[in-house]
Protein backbone atom coordinates (compact mmCIF):
# COMPACT_ATOMS: atom_id res chain seq x y z
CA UNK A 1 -13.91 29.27 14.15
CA UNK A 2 -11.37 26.65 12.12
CA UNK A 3 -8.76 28.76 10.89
CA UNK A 4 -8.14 29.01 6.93
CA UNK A 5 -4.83 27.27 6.96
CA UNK A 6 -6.43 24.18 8.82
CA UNK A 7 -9.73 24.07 6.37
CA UNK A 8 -6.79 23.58 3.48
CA UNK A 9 -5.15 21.08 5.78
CA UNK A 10 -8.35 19.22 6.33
CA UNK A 11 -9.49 19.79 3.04
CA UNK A 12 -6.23 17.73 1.34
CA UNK A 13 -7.96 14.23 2.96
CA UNK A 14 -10.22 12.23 1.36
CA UNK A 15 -13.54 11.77 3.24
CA UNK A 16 -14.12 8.27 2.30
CA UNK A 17 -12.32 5.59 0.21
CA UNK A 18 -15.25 5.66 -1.97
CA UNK A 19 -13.60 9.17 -3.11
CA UNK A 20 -10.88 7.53 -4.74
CA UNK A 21 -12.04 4.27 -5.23
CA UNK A 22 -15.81 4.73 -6.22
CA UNK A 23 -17.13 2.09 -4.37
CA UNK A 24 -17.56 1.52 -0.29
CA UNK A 25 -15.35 -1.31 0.95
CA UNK A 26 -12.54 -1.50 -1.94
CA UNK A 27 -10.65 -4.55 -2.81
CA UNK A 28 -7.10 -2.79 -3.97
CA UNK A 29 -4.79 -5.77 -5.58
CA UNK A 30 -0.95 -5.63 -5.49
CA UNK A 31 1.29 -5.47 -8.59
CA UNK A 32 4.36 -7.41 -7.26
CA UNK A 33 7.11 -6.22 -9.96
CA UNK A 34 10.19 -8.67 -10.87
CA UNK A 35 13.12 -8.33 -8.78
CA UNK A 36 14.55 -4.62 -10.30
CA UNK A 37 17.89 -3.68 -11.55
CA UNK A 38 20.25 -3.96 -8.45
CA UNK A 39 17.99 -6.49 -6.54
CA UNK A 40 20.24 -9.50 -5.36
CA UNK A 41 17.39 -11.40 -7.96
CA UNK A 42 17.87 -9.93 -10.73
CA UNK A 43 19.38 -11.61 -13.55
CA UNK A 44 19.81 -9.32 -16.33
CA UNK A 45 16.64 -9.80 -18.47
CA UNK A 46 15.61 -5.97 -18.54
CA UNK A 47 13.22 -3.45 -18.07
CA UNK A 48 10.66 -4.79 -21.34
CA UNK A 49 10.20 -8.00 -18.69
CA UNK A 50 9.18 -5.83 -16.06
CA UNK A 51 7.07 -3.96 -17.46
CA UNK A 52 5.48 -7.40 -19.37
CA UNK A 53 4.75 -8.78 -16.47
CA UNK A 54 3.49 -6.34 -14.48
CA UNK A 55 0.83 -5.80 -17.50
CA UNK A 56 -0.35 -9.10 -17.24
CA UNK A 57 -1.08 -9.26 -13.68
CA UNK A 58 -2.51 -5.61 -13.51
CA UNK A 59 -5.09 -7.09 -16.09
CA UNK A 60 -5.45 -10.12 -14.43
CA UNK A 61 -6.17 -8.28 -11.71
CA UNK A 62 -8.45 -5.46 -13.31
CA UNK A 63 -10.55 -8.20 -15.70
CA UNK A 64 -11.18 -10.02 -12.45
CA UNK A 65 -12.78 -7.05 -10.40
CA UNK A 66 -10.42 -5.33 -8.31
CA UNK A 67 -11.20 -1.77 -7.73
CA UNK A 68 -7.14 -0.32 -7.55
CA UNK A 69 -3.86 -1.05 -7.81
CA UNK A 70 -0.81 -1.24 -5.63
CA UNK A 71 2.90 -1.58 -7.65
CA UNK A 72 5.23 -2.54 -5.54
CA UNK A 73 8.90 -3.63 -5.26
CA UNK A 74 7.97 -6.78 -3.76
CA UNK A 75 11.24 -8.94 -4.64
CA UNK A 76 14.17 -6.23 -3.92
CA UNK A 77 14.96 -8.23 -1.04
CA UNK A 78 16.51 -8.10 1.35
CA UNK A 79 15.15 -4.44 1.52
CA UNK A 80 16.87 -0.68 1.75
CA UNK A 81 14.99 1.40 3.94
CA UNK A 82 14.13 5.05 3.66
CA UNK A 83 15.84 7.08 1.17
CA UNK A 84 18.34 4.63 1.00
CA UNK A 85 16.27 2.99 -2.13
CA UNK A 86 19.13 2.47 -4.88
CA UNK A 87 18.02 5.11 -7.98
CA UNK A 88 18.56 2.18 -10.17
CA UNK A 89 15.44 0.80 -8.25
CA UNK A 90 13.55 3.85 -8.28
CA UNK A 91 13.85 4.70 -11.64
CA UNK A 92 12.91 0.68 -12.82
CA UNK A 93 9.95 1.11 -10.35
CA UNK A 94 8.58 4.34 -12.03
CA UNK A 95 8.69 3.11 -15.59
CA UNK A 96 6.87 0.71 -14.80
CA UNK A 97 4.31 1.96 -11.98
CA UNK A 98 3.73 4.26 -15.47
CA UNK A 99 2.85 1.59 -17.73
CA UNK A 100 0.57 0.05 -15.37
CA UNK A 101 -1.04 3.32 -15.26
CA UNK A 102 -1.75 3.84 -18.86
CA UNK A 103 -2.97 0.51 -19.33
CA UNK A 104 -6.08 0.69 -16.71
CA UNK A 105 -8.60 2.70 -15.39
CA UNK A 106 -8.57 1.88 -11.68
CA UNK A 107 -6.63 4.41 -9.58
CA UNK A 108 -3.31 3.23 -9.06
CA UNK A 109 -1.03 3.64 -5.90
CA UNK A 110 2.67 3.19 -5.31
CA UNK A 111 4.69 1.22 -2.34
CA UNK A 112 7.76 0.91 -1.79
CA UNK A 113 9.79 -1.45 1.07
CA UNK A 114 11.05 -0.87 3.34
CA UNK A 115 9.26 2.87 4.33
CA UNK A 116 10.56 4.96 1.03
CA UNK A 117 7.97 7.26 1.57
CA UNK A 118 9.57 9.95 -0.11
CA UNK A 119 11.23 7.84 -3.24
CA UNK A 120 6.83 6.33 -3.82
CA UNK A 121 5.95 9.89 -3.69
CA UNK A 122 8.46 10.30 -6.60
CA UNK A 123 7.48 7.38 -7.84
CA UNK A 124 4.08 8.54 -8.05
CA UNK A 125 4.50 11.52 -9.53
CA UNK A 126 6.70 10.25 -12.27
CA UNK A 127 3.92 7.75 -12.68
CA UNK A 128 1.08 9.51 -12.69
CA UNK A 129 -0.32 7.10 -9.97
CA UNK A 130 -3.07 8.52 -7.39
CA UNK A 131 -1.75 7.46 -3.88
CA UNK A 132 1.29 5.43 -1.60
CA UNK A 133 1.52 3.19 1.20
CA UNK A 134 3.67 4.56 3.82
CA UNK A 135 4.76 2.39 5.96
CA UNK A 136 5.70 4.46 8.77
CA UNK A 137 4.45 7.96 8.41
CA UNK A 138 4.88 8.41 12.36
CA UNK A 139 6.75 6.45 15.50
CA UNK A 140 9.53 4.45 15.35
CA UNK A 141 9.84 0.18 14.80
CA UNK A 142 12.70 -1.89 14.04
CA UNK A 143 12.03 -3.63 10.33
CA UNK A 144 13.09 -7.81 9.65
CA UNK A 145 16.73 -6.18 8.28
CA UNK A 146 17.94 -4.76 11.47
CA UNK A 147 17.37 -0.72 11.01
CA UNK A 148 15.73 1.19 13.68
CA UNK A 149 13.15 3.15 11.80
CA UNK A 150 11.44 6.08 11.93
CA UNK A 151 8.24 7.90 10.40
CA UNK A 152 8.85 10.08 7.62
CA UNK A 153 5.72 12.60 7.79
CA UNK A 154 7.68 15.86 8.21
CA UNK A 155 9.48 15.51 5.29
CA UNK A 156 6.89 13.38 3.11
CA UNK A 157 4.69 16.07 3.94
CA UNK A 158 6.74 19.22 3.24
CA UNK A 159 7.90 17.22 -0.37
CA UNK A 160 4.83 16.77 -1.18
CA UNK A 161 3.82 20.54 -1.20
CA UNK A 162 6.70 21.54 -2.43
CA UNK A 163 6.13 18.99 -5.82
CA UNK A 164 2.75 20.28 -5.85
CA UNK A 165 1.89 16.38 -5.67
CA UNK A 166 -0.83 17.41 -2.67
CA UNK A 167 -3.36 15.18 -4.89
CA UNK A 168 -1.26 12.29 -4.18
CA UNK A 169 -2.86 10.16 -1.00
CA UNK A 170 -1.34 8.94 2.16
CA UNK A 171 -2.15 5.17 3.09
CA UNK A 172 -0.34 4.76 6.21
CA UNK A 173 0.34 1.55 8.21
CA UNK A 174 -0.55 2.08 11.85
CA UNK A 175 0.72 -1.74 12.50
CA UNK A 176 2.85 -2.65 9.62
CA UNK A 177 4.28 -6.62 8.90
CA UNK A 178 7.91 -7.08 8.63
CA UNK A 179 8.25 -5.22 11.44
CA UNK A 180 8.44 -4.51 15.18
CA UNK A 181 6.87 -0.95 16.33
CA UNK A 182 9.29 0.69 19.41
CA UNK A 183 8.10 -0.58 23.08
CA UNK A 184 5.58 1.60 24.53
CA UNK A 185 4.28 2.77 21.28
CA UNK A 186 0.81 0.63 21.35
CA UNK A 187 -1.93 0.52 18.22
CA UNK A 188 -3.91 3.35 19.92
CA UNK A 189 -0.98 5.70 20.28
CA UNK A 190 -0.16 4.64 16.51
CA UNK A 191 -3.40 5.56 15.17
CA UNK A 192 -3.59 8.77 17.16
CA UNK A 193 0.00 10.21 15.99
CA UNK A 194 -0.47 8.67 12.21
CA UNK A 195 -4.15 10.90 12.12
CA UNK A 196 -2.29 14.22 13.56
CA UNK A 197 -0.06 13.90 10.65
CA UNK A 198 -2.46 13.83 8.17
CA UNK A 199 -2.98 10.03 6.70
CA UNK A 200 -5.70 9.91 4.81
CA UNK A 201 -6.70 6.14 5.99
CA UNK A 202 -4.84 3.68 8.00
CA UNK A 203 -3.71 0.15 7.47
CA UNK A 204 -3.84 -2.33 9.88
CA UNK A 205 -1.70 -5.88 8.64
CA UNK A 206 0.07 -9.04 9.66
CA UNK A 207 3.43 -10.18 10.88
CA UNK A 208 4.60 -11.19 7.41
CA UNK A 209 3.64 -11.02 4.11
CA UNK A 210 0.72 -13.51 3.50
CA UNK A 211 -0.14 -13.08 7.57
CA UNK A 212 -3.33 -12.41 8.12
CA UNK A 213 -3.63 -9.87 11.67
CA UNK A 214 -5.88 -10.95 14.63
CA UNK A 215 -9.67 -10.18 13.70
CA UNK A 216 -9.69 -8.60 17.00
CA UNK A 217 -6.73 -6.22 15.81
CA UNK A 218 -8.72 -4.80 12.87
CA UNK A 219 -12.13 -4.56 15.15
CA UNK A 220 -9.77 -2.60 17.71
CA UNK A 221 -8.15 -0.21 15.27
CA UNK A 222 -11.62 0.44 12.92
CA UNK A 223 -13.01 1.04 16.95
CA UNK A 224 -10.20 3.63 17.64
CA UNK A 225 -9.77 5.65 14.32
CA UNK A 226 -11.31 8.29 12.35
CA UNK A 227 -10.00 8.10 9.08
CA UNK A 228 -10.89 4.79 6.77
CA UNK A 229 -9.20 1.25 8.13
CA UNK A 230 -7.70 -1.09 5.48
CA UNK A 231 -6.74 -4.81 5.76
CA UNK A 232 -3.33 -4.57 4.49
CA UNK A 233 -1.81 -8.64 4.30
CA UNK A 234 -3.19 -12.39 4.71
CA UNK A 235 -6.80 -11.69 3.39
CA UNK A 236 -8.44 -14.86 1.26
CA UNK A 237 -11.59 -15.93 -0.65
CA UNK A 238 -12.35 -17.69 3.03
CA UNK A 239 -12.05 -14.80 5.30
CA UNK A 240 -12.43 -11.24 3.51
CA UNK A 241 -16.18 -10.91 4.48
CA UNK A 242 -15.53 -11.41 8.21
CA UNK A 243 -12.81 -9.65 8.08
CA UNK A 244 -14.99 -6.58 6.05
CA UNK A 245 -17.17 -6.88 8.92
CA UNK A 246 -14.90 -4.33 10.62
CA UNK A 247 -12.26 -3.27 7.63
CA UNK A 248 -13.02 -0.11 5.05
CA UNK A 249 -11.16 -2.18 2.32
CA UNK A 250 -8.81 -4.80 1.78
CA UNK A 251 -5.20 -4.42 0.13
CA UNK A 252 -4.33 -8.46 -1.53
CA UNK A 253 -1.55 -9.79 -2.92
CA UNK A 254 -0.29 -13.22 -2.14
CA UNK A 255 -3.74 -15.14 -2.43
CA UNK A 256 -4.62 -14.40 -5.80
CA UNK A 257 -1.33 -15.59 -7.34
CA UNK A 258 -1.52 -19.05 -8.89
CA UNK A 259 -1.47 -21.99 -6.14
CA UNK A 260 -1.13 -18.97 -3.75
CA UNK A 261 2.54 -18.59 -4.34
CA UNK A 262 3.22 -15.00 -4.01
CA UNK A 263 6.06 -15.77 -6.80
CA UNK A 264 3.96 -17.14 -8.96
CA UNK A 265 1.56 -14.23 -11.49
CA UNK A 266 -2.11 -13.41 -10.54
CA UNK A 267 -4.98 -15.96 -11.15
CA UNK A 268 -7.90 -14.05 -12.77
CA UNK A 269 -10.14 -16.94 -11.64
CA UNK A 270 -8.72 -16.50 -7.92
CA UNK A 271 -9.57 -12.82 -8.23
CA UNK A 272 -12.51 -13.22 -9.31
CA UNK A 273 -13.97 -15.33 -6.51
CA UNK A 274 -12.02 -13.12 -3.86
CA UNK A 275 -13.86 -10.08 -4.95
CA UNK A 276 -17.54 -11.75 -5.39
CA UNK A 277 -16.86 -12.83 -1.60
CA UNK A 278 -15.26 -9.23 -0.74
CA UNK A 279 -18.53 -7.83 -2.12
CA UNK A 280 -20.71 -10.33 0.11
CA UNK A 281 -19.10 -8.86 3.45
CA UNK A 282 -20.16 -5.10 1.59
């Protein structure tokens, strides 16, 4: 017999992505926000630009078919990690997670890099968005900036009760880009710890931003979970479907920006061929 306080435990996770997407086999696109107050490139022009921009790609990318959204702090490089997130940052990034969520009707998450898992859940809550990326709910990596790292779950977890913010999601990276995961600690250990803790589906992605990982990779992980598998960097219009095959969804970014420039602002008519292939590997 399950005891009570594990049926609650269980109970918090979603049982598919289609219950907070509505559809099997979401395409979620990414909201990369302007460099934000403190960022090395900012330059002074102000919140109003932020939040301007981010509009106009989270329509861009709603008119042409995604099914969620993802704002992130894409350009505070080079990135703090942890709690370590400036509140000048934080603050920018909630404002404007906020008016991305009153303008559309797709569930929208949070992310912020490098592994603020407890500033997105503020975020989120602030923002009224539905779920974060965590980059490293569990184990330990070294990120491109040097830190050592180290998953946050006991105290994401324990904040998130205690901000009665349980309806906010976990997406967790179980092989995360930018980064380097501790020796010894291998994808099947990953997945295994990252589940215990109570992710609600798992990310598998590249080396780098725009990196696509190994098909193989994504077959392994999708093979060795329980809980939903996302594609979380380097899918395209020319390998989504196979990659679909073996993913629960897809999380895109830098292919749907004009030319593919991950600087540049979304590309409705990019989107909307990525998705119509993304729905073909359905």
């Amino acid at each position: 017999m399950t005891a009570g306080w594990k049926k609650r435990w269980d109970g918090l996770r979603i049982g598919a992505l289609r219950d907070l997407f509505g559809v099997e086999k979401p395409v979620i696109g990414m909201v990369h926000l302007l460099p934000l107050p403190g960022a090395p490139g900012y330059t002074g022009y102000g919140i109003e630009a932020v939040i301007e921009a981010a509009l106009a790609d989270a329509r861009a990318l709603v008119r042409g078919g995604v099914d969620g959204l993802i704002v992130e702090n894409m350009w505070d490089l080079p990135y703090f990690v942890g709690r370590a997130v400036p509140p000048e940052e934080s603050a920018a990034h909630a404002v404007a997670a906020r008016a991305v969520v009153e303008e559309v009707s797709v569930p929208v998450g949070i992310n912020v890099v490098h592994n603020g898992g407890v500033v997105a859940l503020a975020i989120a809550l602030a923002a009224g968005a539905r779920f974060i990326r965590v980059c490293l709910l569990t184990g330990a990596q070294v990120w491109d900036t040097g830190e050592l790292d180290h998953g946050c779950a006991a105290e994401l977890l324990r904040k998130r009760k205690e901000l009665h913010a349980e309806g906010v999601k976990l997406l967790c990276d179980v092989d995360k880009k930018h980064a380097v995961r501790f020796p010894g600690i291998d994808l099947e250990t990953h997945i295994e710890w990252t589940e215990f803790y109570g992710a609600d589906a798992l990310i598998v992605s590249g080396r780098m931003t725009g990196s696509a990982p190994e098909l193989d990779k994504v077959r392994r992980a999708k093979e060795l979970a329980s809980r939903p598998v996302l594609l979380g960097s380097g899918a395209t219009e020319e390998n989504v479907a196979s990659f679909l095959r073996w993913a629960d969804g897809v999380i895109v970014g830098s292919s749907l920006k004009r030319g593919g420039d991950p600087t540049a602002p979304v590309d409705e008519d990019r989107v909307r061929r990525f998705v119509a292939a993304a729905r073909g590997g359905r």
